[in-house]
C-alpha atoms as a PDB file:
ATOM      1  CA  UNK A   1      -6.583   3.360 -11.207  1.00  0.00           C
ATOM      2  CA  UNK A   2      -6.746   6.827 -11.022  1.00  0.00           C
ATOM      3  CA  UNK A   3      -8.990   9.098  -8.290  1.00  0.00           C
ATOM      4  CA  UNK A   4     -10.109  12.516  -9.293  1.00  0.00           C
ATOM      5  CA  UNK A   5      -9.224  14.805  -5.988  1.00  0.00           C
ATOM      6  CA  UNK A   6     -10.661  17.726  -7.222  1.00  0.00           C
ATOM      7  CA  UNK A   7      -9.271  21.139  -8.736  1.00  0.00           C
ATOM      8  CA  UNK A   8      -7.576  19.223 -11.586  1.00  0.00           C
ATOM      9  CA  UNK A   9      -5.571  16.991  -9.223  1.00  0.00           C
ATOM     10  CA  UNK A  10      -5.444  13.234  -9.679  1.00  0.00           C
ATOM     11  CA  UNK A  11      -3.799  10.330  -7.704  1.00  0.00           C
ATOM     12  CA  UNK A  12      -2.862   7.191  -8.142  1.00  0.00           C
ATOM     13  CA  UNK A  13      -3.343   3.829  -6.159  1.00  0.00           C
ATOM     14  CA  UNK A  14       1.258   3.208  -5.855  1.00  0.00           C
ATOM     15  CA  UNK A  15      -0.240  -0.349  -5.731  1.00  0.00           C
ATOM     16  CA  UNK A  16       0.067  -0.607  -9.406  1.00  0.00           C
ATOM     17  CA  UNK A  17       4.239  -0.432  -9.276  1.00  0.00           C
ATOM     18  CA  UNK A  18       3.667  -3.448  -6.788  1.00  0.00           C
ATOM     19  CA  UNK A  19       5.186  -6.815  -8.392  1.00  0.00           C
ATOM     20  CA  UNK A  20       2.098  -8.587  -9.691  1.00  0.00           C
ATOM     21  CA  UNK A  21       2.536 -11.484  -7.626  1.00  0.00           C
ATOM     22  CA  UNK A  22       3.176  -9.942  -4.342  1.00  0.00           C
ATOM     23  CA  UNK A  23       0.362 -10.703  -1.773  1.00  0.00           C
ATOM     24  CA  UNK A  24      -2.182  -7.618  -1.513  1.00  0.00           C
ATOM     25  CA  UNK A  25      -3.766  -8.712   1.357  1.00  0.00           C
ATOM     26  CA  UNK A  26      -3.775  -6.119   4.534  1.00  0.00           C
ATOM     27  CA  UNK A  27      -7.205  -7.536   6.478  1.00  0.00           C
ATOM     28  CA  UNK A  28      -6.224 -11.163   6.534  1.00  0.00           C
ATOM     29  CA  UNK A  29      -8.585 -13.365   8.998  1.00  0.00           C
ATOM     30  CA  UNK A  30      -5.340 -15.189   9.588  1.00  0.00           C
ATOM     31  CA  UNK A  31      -4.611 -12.708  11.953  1.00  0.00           C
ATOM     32  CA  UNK A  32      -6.437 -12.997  15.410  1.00  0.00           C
ATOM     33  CA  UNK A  33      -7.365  -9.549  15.966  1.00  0.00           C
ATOM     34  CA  UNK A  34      -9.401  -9.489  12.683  1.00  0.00           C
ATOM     35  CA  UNK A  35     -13.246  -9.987  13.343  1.00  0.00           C
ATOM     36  CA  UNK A  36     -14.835 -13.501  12.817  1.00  0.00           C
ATOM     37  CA  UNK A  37     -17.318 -13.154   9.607  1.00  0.00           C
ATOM     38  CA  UNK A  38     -15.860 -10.500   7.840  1.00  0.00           C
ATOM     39  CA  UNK A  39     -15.251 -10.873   4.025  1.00  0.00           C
ATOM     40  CA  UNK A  40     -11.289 -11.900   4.384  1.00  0.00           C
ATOM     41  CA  UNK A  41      -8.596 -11.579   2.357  1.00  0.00           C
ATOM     42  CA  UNK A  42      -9.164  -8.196   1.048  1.00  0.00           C
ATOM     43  CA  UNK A  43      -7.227  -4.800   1.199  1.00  0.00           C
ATOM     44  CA  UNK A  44      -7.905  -2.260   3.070  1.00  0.00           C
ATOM     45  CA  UNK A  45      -4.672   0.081   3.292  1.00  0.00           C
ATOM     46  CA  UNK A  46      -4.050   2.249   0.340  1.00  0.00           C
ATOM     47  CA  UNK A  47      -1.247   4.912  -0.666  1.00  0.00           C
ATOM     48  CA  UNK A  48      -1.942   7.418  -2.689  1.00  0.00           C
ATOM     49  CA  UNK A  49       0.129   9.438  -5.187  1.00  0.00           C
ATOM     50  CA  UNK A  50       0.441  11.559  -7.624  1.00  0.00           C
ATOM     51  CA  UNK A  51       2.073  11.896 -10.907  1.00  0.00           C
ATOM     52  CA  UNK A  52       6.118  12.190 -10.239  1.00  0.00           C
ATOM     53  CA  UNK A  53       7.163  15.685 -10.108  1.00  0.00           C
ATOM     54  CA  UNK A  54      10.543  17.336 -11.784  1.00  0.00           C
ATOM     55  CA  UNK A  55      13.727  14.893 -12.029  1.00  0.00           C
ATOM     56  CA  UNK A  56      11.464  11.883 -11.075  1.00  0.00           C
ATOM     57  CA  UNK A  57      10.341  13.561  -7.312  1.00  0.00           C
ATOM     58  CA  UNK A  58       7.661  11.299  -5.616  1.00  0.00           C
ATOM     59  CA  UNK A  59       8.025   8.303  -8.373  1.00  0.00           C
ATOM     60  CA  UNK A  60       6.797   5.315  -6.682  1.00  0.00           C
ATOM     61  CA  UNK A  61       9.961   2.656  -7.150  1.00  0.00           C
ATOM     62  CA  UNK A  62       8.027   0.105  -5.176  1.00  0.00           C
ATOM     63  CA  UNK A  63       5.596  -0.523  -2.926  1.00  0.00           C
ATOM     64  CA  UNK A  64       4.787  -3.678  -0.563  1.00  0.00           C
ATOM     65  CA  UNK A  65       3.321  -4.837   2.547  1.00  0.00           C
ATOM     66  CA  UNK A  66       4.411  -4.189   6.328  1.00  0.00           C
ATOM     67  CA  UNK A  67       3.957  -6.025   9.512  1.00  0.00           C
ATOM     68  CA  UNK A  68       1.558  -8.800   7.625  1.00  0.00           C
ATOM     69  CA  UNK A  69       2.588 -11.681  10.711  1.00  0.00           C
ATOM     70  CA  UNK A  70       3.614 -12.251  13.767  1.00  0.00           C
ATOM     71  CA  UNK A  71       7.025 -11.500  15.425  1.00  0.00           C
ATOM     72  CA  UNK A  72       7.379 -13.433  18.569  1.00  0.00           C
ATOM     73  CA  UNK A  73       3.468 -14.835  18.261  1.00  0.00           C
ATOM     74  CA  UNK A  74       2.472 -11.074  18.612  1.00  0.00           C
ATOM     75  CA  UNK A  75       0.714  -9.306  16.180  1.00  0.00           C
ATOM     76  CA  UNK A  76       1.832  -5.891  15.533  1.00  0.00           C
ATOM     77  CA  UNK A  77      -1.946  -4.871  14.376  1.00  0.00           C
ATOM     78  CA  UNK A  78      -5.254  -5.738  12.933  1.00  0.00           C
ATOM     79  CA  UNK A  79      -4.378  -5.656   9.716  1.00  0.00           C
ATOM     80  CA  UNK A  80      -1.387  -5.013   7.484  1.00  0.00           C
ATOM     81  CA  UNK A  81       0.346  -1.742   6.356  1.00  0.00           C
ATOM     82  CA  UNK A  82       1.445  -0.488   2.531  1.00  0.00           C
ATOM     83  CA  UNK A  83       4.960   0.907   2.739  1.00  0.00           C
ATOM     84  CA  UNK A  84       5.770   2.751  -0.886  1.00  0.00           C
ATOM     85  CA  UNK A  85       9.575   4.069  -1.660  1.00  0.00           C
ATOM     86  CA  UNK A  86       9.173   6.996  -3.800  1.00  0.00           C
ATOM     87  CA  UNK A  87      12.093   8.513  -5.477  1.00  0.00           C
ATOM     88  CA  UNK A  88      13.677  11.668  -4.229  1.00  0.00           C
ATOM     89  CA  UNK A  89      14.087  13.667  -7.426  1.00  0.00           C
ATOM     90  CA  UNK A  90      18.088  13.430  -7.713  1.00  0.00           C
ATOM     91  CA  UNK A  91      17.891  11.061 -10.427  1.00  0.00           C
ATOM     92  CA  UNK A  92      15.989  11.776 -13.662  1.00  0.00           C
END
């Protein structure tokens, strides 16, 4: 999915380079510090990007999810983060 940003620029959810069946979930009410009631299992985080510049700069090579449990029974926040590795432009 693609967002219009304005001036002719456009960016794309790096969601879309995530493997298909990786969870997506980043407001999970498995997580303690997540409000009772609210709509779970949806995603809230996003990255945005857009399209890879000369020699492959800023191609998204993968994306995933970041501090989604516990460690030690502590939750490192309310909800999970998107990490995306984009390429540096060294390789075409």
């Amino acid at each position: 999915m693609a967002a219009d940003a304005g001036r002719g620029q456009v960016f794309f959810d790096a969601w879309q380079y995530a493997d298909p069946n990786a969870p997506s979930v980043t407001w999970d009410r498995a997580n303690p510090y997540v409000a009772a009631g609210l709509e779970p299992g949806v995603r809230i985080d996003y990255i945005h990007v857009g399209p890879p510049g000369t020699g492959g700069l800023g191609h998204v090579r993968g994306v995933r999810r970041a501090g989604y449990g516990p460690v030690d029974g502590v939750w490192p926040s309310d909800h999970a983060a998107v990490v995306a590795d984009l390429a540096d432009g060294t390789n075409p």
